[in-house]
PDB file of N, CA and C in Angstrom:
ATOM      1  N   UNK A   1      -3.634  -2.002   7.232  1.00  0.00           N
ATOM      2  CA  UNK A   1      -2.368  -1.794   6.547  1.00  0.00           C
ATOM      3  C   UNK A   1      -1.661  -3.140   6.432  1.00  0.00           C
ATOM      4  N   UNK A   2      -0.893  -3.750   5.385  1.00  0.00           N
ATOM      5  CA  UNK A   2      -0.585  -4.693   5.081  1.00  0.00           C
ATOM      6  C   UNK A   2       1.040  -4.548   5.622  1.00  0.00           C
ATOM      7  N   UNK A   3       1.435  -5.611   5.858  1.00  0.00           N
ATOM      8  CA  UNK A   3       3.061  -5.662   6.850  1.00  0.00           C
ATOM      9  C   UNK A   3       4.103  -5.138   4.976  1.00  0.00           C
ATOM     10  N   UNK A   4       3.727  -5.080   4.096  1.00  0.00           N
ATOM     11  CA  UNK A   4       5.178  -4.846   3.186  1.00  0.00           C
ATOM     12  C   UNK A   4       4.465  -3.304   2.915  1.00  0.00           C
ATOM     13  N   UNK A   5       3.647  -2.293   3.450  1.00  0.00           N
ATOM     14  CA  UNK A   5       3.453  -1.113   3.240  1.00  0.00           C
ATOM     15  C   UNK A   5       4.551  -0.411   4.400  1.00  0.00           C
ATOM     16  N   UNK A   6       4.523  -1.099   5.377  1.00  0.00           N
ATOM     17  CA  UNK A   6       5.220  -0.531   6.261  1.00  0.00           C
ATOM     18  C   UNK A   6       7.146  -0.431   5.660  1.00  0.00           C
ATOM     19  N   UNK A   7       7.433  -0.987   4.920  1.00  0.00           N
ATOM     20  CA  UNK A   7       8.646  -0.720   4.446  1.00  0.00           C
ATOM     21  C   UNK A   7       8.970   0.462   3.358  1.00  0.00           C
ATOM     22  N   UNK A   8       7.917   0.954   2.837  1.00  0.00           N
ATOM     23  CA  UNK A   8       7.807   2.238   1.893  1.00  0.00           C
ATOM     24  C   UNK A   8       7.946   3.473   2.787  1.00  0.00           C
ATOM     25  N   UNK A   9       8.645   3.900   2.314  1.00  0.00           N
ATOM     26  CA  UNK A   9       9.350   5.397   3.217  1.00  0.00           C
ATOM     27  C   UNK A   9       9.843   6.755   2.398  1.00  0.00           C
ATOM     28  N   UNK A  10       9.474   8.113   2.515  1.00  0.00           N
ATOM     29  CA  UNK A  10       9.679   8.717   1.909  1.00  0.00           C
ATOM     30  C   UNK A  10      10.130  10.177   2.966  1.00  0.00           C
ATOM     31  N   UNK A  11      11.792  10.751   2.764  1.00  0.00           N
ATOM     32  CA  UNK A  11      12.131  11.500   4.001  1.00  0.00           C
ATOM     33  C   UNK A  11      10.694  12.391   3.750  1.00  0.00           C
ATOM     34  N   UNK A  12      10.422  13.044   5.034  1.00  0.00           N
ATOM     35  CA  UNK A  12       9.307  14.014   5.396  1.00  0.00           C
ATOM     36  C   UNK A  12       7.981  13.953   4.741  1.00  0.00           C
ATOM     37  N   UNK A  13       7.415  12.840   4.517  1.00  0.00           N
ATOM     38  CA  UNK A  13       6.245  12.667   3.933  1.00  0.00           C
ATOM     39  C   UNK A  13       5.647  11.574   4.650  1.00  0.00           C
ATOM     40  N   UNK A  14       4.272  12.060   4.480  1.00  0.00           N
ATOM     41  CA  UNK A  14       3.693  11.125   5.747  1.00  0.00           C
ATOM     42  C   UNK A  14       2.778  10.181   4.681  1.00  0.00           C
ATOM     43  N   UNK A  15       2.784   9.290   5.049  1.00  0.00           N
ATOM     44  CA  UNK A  15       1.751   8.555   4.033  1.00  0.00           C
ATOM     45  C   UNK A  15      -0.117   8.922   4.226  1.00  0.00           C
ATOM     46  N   UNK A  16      -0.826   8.716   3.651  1.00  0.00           N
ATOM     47  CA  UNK A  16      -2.086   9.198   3.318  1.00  0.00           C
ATOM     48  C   UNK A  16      -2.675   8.146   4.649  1.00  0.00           C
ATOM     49  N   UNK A  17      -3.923   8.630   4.964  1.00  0.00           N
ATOM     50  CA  UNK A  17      -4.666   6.943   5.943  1.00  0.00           C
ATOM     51  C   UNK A  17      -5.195   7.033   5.060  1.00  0.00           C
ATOM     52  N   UNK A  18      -6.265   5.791   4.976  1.00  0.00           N
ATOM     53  CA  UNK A  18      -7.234   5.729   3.893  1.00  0.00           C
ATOM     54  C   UNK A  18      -8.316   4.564   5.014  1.00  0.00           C
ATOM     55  N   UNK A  19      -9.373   4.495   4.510  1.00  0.00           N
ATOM     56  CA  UNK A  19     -10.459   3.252   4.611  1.00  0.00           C
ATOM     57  C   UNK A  19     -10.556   2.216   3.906  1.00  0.00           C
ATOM     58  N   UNK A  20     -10.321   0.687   4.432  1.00  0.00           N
ATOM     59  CA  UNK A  20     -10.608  -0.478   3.352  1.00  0.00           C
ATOM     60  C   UNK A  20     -11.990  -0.556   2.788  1.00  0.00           C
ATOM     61  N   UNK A  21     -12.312  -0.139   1.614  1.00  0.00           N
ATOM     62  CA  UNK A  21     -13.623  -0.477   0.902  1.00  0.00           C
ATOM     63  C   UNK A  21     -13.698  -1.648   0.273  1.00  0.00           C
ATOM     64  N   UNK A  22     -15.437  -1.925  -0.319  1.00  0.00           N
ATOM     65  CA  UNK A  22     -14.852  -2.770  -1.384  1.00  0.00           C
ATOM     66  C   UNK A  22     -14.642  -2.853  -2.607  1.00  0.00           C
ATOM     67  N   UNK A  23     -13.217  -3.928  -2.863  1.00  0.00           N
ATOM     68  CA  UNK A  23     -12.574  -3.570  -4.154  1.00  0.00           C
ATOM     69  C   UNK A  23     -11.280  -2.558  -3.792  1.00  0.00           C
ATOM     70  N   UNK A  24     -11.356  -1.825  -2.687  1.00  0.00           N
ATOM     71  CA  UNK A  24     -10.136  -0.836  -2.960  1.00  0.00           C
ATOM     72  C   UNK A  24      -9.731  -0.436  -1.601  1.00  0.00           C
ATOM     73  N   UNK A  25      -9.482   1.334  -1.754  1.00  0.00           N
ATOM     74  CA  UNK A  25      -8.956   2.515  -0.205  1.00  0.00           C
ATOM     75  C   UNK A  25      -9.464   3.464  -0.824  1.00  0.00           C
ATOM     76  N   UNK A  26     -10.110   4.014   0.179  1.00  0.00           N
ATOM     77  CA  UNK A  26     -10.707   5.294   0.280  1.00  0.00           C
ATOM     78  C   UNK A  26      -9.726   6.126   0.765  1.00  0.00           C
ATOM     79  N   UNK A  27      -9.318   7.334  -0.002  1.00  0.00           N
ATOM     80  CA  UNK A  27      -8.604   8.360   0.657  1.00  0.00           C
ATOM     81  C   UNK A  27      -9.083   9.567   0.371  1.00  0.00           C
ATOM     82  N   UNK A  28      -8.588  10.178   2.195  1.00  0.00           N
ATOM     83  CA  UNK A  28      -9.847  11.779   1.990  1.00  0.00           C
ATOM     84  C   UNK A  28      -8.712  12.813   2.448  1.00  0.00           C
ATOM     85  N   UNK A  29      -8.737  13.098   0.680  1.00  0.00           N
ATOM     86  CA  UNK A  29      -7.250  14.485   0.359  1.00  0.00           C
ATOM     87  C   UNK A  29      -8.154  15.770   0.932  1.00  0.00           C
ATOM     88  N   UNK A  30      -7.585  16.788   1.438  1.00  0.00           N
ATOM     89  CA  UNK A  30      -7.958  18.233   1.400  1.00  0.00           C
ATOM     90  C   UNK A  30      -6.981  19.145   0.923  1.00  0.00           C
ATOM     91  N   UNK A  31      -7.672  19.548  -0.170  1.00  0.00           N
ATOM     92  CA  UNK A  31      -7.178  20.906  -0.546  1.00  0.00           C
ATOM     93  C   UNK A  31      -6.515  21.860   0.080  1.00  0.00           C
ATOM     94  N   UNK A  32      -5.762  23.017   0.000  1.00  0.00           N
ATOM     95  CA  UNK A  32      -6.109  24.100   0.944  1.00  0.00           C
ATOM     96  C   UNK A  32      -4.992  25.079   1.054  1.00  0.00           C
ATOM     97  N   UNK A  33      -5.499  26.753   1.052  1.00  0.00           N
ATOM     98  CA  UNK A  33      -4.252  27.169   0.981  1.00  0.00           C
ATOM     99  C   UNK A  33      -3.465  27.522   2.511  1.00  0.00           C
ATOM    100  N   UNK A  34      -1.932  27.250   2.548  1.00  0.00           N
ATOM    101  CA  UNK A  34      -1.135  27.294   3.427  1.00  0.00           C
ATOM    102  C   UNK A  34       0.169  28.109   3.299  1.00  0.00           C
ATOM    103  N   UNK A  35       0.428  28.128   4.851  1.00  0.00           N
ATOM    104  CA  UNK A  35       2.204  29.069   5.106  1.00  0.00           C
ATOM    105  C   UNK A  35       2.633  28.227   5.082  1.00  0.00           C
ATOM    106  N   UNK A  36       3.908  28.404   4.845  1.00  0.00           N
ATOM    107  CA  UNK A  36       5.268  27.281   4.792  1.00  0.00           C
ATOM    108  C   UNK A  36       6.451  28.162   4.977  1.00  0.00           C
ATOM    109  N   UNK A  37       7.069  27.462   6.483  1.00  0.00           N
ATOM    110  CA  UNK A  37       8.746  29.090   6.297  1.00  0.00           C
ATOM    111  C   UNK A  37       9.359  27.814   5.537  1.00  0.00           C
ATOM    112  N   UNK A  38      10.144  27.892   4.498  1.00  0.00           N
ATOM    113  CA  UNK A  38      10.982  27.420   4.001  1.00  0.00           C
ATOM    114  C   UNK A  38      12.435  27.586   4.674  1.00  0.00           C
ATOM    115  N   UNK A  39      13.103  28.554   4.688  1.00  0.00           N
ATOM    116  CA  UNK A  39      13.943  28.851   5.530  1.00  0.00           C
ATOM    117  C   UNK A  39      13.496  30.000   6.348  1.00  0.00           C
ATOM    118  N   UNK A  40      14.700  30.195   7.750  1.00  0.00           N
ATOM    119  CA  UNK A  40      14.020  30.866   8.683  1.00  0.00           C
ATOM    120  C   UNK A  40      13.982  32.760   8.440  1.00  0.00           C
ATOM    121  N   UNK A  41      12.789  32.148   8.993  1.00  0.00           N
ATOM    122  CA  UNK A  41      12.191  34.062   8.457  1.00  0.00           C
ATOM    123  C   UNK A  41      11.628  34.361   7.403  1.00  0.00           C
ATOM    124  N   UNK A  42      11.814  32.590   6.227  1.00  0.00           N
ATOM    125  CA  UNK A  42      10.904  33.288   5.149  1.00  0.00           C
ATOM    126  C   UNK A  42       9.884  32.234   5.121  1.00  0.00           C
ATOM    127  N   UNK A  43       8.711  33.167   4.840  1.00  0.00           N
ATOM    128  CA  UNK A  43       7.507  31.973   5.010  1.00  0.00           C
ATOM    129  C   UNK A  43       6.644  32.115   3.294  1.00  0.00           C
ATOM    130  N   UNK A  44       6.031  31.328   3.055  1.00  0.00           N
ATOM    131  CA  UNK A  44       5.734  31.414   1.579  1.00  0.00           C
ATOM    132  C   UNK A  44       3.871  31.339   1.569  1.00  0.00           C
ATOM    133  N   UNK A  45       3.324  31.595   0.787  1.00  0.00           N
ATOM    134  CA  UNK A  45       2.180  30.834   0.892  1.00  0.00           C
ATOM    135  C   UNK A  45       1.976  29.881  -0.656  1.00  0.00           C
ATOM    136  N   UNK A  46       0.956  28.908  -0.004  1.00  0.00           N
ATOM    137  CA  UNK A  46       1.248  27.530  -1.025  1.00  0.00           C
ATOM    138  C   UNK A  46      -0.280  27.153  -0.972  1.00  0.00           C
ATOM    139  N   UNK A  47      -0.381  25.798  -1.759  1.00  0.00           N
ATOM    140  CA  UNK A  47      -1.357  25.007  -1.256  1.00  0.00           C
ATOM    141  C   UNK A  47      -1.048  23.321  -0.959  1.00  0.00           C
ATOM    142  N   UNK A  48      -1.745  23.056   0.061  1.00  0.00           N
ATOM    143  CA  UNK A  48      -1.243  21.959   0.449  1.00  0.00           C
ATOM    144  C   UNK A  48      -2.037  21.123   0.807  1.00  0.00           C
ATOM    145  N   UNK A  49      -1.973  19.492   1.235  1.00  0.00           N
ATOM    146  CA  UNK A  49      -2.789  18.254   0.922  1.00  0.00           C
ATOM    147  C   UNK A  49      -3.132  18.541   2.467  1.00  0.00           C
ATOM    148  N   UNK A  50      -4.055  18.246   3.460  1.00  0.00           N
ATOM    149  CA  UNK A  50      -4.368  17.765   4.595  1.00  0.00           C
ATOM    150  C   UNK A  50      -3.367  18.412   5.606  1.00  0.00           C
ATOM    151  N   UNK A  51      -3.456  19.554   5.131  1.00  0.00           N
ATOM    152  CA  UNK A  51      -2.241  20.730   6.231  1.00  0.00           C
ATOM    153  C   UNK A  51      -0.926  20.597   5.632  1.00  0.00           C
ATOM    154  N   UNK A  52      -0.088  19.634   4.862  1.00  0.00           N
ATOM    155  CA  UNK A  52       1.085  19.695   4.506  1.00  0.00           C
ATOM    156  C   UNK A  52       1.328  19.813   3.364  1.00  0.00           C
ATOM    157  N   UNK A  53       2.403  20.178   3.065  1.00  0.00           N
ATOM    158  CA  UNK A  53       3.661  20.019   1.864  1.00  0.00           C
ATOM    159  C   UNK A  53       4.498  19.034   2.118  1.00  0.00           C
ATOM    160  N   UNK A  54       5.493  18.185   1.198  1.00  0.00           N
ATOM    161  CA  UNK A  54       4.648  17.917   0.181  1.00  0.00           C
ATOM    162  C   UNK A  54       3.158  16.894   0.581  1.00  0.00           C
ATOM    163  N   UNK A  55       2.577  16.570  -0.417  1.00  0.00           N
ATOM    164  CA  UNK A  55       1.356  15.789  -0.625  1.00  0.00           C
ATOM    165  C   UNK A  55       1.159  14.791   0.317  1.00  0.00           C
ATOM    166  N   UNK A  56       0.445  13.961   0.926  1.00  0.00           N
ATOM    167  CA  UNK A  56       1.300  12.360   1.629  1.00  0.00           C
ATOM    168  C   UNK A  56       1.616  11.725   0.517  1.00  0.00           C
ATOM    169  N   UNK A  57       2.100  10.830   0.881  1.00  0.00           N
ATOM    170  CA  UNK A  57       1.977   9.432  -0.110  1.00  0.00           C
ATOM    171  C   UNK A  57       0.905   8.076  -0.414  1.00  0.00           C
ATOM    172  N   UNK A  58       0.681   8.355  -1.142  1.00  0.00           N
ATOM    173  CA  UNK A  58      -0.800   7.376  -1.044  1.00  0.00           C
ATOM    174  C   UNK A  58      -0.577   5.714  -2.027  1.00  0.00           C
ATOM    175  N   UNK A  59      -0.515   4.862  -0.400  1.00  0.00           N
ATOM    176  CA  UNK A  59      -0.037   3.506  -1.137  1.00  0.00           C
ATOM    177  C   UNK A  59      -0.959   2.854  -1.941  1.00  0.00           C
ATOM    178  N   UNK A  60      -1.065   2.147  -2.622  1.00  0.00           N
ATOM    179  CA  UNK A  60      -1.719   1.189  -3.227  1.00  0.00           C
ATOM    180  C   UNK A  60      -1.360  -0.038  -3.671  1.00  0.00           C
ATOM    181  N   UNK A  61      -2.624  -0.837  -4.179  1.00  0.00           N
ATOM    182  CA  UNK A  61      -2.124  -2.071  -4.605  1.00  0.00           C
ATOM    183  C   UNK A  61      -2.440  -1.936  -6.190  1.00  0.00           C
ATOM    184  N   UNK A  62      -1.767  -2.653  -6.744  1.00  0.00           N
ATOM    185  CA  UNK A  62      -1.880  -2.704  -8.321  1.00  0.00           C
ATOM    186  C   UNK A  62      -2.998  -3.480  -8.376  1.00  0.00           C
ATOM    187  N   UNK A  63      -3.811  -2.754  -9.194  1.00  0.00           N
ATOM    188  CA  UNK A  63      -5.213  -3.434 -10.073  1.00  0.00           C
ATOM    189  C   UNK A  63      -6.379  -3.183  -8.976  1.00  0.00           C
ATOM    190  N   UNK A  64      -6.288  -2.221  -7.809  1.00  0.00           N
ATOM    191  CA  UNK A  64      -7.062  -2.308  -6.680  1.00  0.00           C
ATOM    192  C   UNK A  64      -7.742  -1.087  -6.876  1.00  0.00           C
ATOM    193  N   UNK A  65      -8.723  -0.808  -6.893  1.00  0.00           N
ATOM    194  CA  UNK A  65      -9.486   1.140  -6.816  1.00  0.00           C
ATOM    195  C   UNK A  65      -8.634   1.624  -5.779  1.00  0.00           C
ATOM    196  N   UNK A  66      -8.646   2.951  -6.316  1.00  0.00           N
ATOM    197  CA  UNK A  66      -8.583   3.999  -5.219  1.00  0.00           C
ATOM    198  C   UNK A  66      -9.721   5.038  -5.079  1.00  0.00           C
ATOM    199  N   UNK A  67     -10.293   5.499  -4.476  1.00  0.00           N
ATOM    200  CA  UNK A  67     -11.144   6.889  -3.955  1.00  0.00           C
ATOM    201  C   UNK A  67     -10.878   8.275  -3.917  1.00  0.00           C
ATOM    202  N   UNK A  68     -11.170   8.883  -4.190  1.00  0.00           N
ATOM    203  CA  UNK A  68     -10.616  10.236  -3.564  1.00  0.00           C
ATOM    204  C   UNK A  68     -11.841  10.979  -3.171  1.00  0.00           C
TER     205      UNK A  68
END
């Protein structure tokens, strides 16, 4: 991870990990359907990235591959 990724922040979203390849980052999304209580007592079903809502955030560099 490069020291100016660490300043990108998004409330309740976790950023993606990924693997340095070459040329790019490998990132390994999962599908999948999920509960979510939105508020208490009500729970919804959804689908969501790697167990969560929303998605992570998946950094990159401009002009760099990404993977999925």
């Amino acid at each position: 991870m490069q020291m100016w990724e660490n300043l990108l922040e998004m409330p309740d979203v976790k950023k993606a990990e990924y693997k340095e390849v070459s040329g790019g980052r490998y990132f390994k999304l999962r599908a999948e359907p999920i509960k979510r209580e939105i508020v208490s007592g009500i729970v919804i079903d959804g689908v969501g990235y790697n167990n969560s809502t929303s998605a992570p955030l998946l950094v990159v560099v401009e002009g760099e591959n990404s993977l999925y």
